[in-house]
Protein backbone atom coordinates (compact mmCIF):
# COMPACT_ATOMS: atom_id res chain seq x y z
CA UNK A 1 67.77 116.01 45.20
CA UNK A 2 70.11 115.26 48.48
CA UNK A 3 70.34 112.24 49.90
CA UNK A 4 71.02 112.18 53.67
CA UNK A 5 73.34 109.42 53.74
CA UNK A 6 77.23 110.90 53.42
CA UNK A 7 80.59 109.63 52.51
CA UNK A 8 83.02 110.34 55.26
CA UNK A 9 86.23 112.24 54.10
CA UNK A 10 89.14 109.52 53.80
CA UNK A 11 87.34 106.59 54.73
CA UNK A 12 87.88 104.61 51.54
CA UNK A 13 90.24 102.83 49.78
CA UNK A 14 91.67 100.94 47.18
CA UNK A 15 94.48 98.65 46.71
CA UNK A 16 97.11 99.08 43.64
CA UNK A 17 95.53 97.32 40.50
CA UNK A 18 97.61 94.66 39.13
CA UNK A 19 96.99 93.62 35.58
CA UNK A 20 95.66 90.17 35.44
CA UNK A 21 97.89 86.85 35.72
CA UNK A 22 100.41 89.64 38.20
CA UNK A 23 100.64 89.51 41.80
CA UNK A 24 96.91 89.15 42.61
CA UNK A 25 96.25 86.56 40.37
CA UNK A 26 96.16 83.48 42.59
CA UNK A 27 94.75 85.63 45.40
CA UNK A 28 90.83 84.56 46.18
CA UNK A 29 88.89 88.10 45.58
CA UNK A 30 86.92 87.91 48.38
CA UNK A 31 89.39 86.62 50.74
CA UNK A 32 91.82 89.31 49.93
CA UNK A 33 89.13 92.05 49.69
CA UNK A 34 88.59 90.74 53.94
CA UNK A 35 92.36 91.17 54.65
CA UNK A 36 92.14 94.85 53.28
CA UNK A 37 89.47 96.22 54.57
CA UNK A 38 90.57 94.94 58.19
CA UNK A 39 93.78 96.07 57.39
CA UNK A 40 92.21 99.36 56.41
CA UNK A 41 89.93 99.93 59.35
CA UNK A 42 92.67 99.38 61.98
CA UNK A 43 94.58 102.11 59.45
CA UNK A 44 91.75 104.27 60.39
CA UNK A 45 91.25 103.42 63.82
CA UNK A 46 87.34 102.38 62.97
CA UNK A 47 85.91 99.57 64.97
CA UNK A 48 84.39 96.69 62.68
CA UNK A 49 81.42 96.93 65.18
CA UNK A 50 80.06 100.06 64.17
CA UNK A 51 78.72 99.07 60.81
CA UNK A 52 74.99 97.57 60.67
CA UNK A 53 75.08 97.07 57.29
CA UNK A 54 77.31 95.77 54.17
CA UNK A 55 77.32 95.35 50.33
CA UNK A 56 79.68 93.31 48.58
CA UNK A 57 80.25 93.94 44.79
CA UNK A 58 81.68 91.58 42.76
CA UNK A 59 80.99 90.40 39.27
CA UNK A 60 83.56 87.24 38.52
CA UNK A 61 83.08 84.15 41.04
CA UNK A 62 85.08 82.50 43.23
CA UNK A 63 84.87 79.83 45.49
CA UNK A 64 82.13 80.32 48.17
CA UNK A 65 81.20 83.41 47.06
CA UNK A 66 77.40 82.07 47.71
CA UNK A 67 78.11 83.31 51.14
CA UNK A 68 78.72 86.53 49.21
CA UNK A 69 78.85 89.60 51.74
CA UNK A 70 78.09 87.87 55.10
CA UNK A 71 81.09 85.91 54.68
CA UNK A 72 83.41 88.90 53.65
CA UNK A 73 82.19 90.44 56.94
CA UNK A 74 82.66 87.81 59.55
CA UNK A 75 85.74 87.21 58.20
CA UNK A 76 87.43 91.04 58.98
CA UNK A 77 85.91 90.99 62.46
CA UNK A 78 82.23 92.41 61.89
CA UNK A 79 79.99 89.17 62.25
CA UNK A 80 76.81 90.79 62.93
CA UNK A 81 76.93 92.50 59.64
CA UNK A 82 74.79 91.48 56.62
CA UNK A 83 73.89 92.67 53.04
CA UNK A 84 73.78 91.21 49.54
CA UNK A 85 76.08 90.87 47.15
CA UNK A 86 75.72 93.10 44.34
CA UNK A 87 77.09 92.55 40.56
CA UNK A 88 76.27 94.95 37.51
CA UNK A 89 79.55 94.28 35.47
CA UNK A 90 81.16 97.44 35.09
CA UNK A 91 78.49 99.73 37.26
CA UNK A 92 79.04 97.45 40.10
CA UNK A 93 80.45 100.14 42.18
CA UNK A 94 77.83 102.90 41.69
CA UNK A 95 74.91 100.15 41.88
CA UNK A 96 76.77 98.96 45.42
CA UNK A 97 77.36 102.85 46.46
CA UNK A 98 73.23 103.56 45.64
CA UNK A 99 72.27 100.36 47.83
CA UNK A 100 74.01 101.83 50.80
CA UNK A 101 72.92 104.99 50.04
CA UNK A 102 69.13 103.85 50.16
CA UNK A 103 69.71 101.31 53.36
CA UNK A 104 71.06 105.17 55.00
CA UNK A 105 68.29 107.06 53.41
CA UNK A 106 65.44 104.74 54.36
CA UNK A 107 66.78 104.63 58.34
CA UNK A 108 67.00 100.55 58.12
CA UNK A 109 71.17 101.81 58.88
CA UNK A 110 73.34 104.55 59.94
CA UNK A 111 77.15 102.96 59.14
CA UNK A 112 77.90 100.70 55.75
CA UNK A 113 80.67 99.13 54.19
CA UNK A 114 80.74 99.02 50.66
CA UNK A 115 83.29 96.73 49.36
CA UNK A 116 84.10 96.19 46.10
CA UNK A 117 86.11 93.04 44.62
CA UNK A 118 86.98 91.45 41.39
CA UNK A 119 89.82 89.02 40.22
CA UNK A 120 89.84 88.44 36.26
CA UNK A 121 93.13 86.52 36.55
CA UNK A 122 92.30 82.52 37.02
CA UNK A 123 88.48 82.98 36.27
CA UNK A 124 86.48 80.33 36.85
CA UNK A 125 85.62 77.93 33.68
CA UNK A 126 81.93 76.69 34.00
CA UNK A 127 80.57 73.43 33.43
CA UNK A 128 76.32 73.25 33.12
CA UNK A 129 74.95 69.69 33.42
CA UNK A 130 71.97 69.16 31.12
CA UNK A 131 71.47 64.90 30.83
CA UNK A 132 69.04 65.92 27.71
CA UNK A 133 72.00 66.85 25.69
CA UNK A 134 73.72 65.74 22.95
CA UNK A 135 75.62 62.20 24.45
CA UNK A 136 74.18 63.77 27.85
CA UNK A 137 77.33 66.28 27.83
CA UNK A 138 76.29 70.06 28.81
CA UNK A 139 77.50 73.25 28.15
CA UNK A 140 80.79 75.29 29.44
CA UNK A 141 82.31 78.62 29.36
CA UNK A 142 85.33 80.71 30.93
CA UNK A 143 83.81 83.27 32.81
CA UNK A 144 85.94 85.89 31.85
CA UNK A 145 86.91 85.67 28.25
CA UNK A 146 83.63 84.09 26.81
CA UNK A 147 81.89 87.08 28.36
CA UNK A 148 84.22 89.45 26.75
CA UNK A 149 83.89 88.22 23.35
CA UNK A 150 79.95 87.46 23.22
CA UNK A 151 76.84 89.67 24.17
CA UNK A 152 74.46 86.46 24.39
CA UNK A 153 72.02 89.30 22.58
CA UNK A 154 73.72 89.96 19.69
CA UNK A 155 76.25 87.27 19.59
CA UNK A 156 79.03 90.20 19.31
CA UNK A 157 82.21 91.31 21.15
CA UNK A 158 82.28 94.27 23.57
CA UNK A 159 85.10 95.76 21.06
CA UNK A 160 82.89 95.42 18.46
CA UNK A 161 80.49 97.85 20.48
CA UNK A 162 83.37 100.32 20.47
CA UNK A 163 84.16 99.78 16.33
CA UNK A 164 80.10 100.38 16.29
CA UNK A 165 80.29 103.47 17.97
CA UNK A 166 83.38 104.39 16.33
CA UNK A 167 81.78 104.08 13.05
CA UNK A 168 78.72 105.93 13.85
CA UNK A 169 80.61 108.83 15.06
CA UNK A 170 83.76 109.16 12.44
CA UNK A 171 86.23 108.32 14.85
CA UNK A 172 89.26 107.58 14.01
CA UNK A 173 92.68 105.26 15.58
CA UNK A 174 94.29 109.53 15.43
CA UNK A 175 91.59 110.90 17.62
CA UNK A 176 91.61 107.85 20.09
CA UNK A 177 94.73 107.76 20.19
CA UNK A 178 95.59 111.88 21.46
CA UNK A 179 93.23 111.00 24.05
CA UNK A 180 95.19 108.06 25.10
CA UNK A 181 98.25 110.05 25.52
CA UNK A 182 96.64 112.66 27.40
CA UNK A 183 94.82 110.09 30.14
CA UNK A 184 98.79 108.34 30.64
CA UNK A 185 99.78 111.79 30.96
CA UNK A 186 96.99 112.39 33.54
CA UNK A 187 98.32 109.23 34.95
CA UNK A 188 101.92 110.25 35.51
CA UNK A 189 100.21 113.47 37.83
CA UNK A 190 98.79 110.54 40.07
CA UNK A 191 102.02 109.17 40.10
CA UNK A 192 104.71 111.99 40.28
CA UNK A 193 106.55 112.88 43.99
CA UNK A 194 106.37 109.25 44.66
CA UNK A 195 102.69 108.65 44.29
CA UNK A 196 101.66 111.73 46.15
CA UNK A 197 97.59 111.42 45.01
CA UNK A 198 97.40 107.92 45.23
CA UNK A 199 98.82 107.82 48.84
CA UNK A 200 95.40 110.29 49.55
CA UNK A 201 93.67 106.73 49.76
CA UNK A 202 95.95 103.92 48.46
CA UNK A 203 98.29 102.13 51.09
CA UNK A 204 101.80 102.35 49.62
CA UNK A 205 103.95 100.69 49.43
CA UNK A 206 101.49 97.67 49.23
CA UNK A 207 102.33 94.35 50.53
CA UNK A 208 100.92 91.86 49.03
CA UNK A 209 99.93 88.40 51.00
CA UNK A 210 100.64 84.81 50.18
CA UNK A 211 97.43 82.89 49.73
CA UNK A 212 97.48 81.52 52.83
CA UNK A 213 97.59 85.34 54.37
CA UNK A 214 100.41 84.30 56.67
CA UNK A 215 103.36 86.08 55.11
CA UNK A 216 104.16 88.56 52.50
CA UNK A 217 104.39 87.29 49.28
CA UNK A 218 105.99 90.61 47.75
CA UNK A 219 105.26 94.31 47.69
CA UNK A 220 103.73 96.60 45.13
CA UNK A 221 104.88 100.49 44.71
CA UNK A 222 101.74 101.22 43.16
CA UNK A 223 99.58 99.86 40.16
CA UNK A 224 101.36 96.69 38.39
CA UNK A 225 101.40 96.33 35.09
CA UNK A 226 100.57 99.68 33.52
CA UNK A 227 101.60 100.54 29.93
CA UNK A 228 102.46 104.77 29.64
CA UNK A 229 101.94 105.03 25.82
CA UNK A 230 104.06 107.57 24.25
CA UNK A 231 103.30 109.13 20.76
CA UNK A 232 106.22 107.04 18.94
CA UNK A 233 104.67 103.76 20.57
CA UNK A 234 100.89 104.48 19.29
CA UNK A 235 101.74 104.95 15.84
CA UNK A 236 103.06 101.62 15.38
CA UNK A 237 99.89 100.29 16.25
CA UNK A 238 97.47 98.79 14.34
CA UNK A 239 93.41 97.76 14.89
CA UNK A 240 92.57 95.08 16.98
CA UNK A 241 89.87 94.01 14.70
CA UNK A 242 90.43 94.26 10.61
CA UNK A 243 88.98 97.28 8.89
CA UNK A 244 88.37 98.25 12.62
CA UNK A 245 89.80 101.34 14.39
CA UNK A 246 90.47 100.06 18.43
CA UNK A 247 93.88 99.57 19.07
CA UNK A 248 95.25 98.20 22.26
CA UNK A 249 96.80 101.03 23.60
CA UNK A 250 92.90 102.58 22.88
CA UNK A 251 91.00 100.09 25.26
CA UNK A 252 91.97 98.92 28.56
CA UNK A 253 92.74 95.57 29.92
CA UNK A 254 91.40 93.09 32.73
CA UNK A 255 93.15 93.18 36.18
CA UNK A 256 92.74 92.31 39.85
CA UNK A 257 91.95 94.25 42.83
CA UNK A 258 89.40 95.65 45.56
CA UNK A 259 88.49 99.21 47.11
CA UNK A 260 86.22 99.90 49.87
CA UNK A 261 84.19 102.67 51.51
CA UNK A 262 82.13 104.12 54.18
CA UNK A 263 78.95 105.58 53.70
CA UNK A 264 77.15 107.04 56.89
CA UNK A 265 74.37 109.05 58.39
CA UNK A 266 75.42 112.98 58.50
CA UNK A 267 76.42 112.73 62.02
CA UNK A 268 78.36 109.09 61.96
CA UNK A 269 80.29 110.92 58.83
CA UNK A 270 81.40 113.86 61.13
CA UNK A 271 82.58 111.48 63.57
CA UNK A 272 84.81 108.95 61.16
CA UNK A 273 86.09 111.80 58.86
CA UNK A 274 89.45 112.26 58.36
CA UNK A 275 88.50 116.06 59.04
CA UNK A 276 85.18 117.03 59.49
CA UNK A 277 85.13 120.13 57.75
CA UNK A 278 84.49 118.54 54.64
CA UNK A 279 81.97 116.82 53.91
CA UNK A 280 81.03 114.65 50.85
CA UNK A 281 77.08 114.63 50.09
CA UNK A 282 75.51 111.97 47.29
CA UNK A 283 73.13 114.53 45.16
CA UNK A 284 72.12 112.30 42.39
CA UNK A 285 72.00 108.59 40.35
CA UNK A 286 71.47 107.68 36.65
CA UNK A 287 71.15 104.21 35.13
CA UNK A 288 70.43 103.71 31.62
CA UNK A 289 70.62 101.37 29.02
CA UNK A 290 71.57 102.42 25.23
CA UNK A 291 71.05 100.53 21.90
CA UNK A 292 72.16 96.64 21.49
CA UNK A 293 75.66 96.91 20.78
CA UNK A 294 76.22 100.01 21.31
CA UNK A 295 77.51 100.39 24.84
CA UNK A 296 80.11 103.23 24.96
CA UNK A 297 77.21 105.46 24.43
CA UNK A 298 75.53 104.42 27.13
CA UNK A 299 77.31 106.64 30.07
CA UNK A 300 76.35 110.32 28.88
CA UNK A 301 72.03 109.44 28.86
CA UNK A 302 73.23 107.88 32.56
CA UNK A 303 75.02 111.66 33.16
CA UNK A 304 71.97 113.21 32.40
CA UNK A 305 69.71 111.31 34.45
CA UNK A 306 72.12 111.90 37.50
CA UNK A 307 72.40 115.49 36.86
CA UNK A 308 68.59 116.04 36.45
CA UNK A 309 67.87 114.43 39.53
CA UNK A 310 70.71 116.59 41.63
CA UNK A 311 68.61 119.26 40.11
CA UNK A 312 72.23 120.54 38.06
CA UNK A 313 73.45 121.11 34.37
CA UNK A 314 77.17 119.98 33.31
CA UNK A 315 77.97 122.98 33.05
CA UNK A 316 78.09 123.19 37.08
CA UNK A 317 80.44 120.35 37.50
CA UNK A 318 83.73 121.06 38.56
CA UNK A 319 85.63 117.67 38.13
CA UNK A 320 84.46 114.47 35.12
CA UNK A 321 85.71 110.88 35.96
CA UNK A 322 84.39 107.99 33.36
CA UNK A 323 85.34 104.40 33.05
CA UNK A 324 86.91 104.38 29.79
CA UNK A 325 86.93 101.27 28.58
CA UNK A 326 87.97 102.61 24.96
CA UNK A 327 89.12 106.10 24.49
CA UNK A 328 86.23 106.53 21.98
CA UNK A 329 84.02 106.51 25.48
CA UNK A 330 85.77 109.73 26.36
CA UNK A 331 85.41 111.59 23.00
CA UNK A 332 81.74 110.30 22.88
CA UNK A 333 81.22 112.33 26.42
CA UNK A 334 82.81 115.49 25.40
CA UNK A 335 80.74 115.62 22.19
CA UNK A 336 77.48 115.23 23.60
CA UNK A 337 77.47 117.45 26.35
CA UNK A 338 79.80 119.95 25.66
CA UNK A 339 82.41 119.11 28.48
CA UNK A 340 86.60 119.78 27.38
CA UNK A 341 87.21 116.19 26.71
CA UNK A 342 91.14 117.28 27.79
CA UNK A 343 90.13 117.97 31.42
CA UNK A 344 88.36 114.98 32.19
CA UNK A 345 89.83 111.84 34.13
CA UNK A 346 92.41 113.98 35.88
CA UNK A 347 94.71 111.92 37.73
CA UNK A 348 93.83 108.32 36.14
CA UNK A 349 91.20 106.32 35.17
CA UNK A 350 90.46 102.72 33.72
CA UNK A 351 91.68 102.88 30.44
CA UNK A 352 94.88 103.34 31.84
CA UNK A 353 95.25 101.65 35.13
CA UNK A 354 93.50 98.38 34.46
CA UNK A 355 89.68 96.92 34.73
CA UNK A 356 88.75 94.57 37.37
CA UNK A 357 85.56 94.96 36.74
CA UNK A 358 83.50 95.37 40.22
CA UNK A 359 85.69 97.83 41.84
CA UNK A 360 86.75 99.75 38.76
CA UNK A 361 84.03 102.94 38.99
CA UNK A 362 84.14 102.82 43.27
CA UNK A 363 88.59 103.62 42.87
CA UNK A 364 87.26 106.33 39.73
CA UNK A 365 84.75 108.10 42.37
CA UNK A 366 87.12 107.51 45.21
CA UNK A 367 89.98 109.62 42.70
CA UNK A 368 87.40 112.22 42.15
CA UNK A 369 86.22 113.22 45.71
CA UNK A 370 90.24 113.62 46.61
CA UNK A 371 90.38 115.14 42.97
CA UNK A 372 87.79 117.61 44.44
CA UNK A 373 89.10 118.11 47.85
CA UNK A 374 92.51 119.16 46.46
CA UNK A 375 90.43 121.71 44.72
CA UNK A 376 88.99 123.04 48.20
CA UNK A 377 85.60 121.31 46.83
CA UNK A 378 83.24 121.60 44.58
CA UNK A 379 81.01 119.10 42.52
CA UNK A 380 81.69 115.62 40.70
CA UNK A 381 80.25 114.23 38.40
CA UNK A 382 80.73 109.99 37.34
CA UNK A 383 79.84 107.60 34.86
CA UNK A 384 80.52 104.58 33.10
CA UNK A 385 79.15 102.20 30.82
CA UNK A 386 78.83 98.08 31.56
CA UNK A 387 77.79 95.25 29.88
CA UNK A 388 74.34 94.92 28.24
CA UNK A 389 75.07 98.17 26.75
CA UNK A 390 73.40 99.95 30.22
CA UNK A 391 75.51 102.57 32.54
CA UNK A 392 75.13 104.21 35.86
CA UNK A 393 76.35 107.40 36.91
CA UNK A 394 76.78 109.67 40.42
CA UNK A 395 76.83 112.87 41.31
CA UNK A 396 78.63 113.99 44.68
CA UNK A 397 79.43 116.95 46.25
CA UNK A 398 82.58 117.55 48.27
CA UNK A 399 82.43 120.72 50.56
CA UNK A 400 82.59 122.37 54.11
């Protein structure tokens, strides 16, 4: 299957990722997501006007955010523009890239924004009133880490879905750990002649903006707060959880940011493109969900549900991106379908530079199509996995 809606070459974004409590953290996501897409637009000499329809993704609340996508919109200059507001944890970004994709597909819209924003840092903590309880006190919870540590289902962590899967499969802190090295050393290619691939659709150097968005509060050279593991660092290591496997430098870690992207009729693409001889074509979704508490499986059923509706094997894909929240995710992937779990994730991915959660797979897919375009084209293939032990996955193709 093709859908008709297209992504227009270069007309995306993302900002640096900053791991949580850095220089996002008192930032309001939504707020901040408005400043850089404005900022972004004007980059790209696109009128705000054009668009007739928005989705906003974002999965950890902040003030307002009831007003959700309308709000985000009137505040970077485009008023007239509606949507909804879209979370699905992790998937957020495929889920908001499919809702555009349908609004295109269905002729209710030729130009969308999809933005994608998430702050972990600061997350709200929750009070629910119930005047039946105990005293006539309710219930609380911090957003952020309570949902980390407790699958309402099953009452368990979402590392203990990794040491589940990591049991299952025989696979040890070693194995996790080589494919750690290799995805910082994929990393350092993203980063090397002064952040030559992420410049392809990251504004560096980034400045940063006060909360009050009248100054700037300090400027990033590129992601904040990464950790490059090195092969003497790992072994030192030990499992997160006793008798477990996980390390740290195995998972990745919560952190700010937003990314943003254009998704068009065939003809608006042409015009917007950064050069209209290539062209970037959606040819497939998958969303599945695997076993309670077993989540990292989840992405490669999602793969194959993508792929068999682009009409495609795996074996036709010419670049892999996954959101990684545990290396085990990776060496789950490769072992299923076949696929050199060495040559996947080139040029970064979340295990390495951070998890904000709603924008985490739209900066993965926006890697892949310049991963792809570098390449002179070809087709891509992403997935990740998201809480409730469900995943979605895309298919593109990037071509003349």
């Amino acid at each position: 299957m093709t859908y008709t809606a297209e992504i227009p070459y270069g007309c995306y974004w993302s900002t640096p990722f900053a791991k949580w409590q850095g220089s996002f953290s008192n930032l309001h996501s939504i707020e901040f997501a408005a400043h850089v897409a404005k900022t972004e637009l004007a980059r790209r000499n696109i009128d705000p006007g054009q668009f007739d329809y928005g989705v906003l993704g974002t999965s950890v609340p902040q003030k307002h955010a009831f007003y959700g996508l309308p709000w985000l919109t009137g505040m970077m200059g485009a008023a007239h523009v509606g949507g909804p507001t879209v979370a699905q944890a992790c998937a957020t970004g495929v889920r908001c890239l499919l809702a555009a994709t349908q609004e295109i597909d269905s002729g209710l819209a030729s130009s969308t924004l999809v933005v994608t924003a998430d702050r972990t840092s600061n997350g709200p903590h929750l009070y629910y009133p119930n005047p039946k309880g105990p005293g006539g006190t309710g219930s609380n919870e911090d957003w952020v880490m309570d949902n980390f540590g407790c699958d309402p289902l099953g009452r368990h962590s979402m590392l203990q879905t990794a040491e589940n899967v990591a049991a299952r499969h025989g696979i040890k802190t070693e194995a996790q750990h080589e494919i750690t090295l290799r995805r910082t050393e994929q990393y350092r290619d993203a980063t090397a002649d002064g952040n030559a691939f992420q410049k392809t659709y990251m504004t560096l150097p980034f400045e940063t903006p006060d909360p009050r968005y009248r100054k700037t509060a300090c400027v990033l050279e590129g992601d904040e707060g990464v950790t490059l593991s090195t092969a003497e660092g790992v072994r030192q290591l030990g499992p997160v959880l006793k008798d477990g496997s996980v390390t740290f430098a195995a998972q990745t870690y919560p952190a700010d940011g937003n990314t943003g992207m254009i998704v068009t009729s065939a003809e608006k693409a042409r015009e917007l493109s950064r050069d209209a001889a290539v062209r970037i074509r959606i040819l497939g979704f998958g969303l599945t969900r695997t076993e309670l508490a077993y989540m990292p499986e989840a992405p490669v059923p999602a793969a194959k549900r993508a792929l068999e509706q682009a009409g495609l094997g795996i074996d036709a894909i010419d670049a892999i991106k996954t959101h990684n929240p545990f290396a085990l995710n990776d060496i789950i992937f490769a072992k299923e379908t076949g696929v050199d779990v060495m040559n996947m994730n080139n040029f970064g991915c979340s295990l390495i530079w951070g998890h904000p959660q709603g924008p985490t797979g739209l900066r993965s897919i926006i890697e892949l199509i310049e991963e792809l375009a570098a390449k002179g084209g070809g087709l891509g293939l992403f997935s990740g996995c998201a809480a409730g032990d469900t995943a979605m996955a895309v298919v593109i193709k990037v071509g003349d």
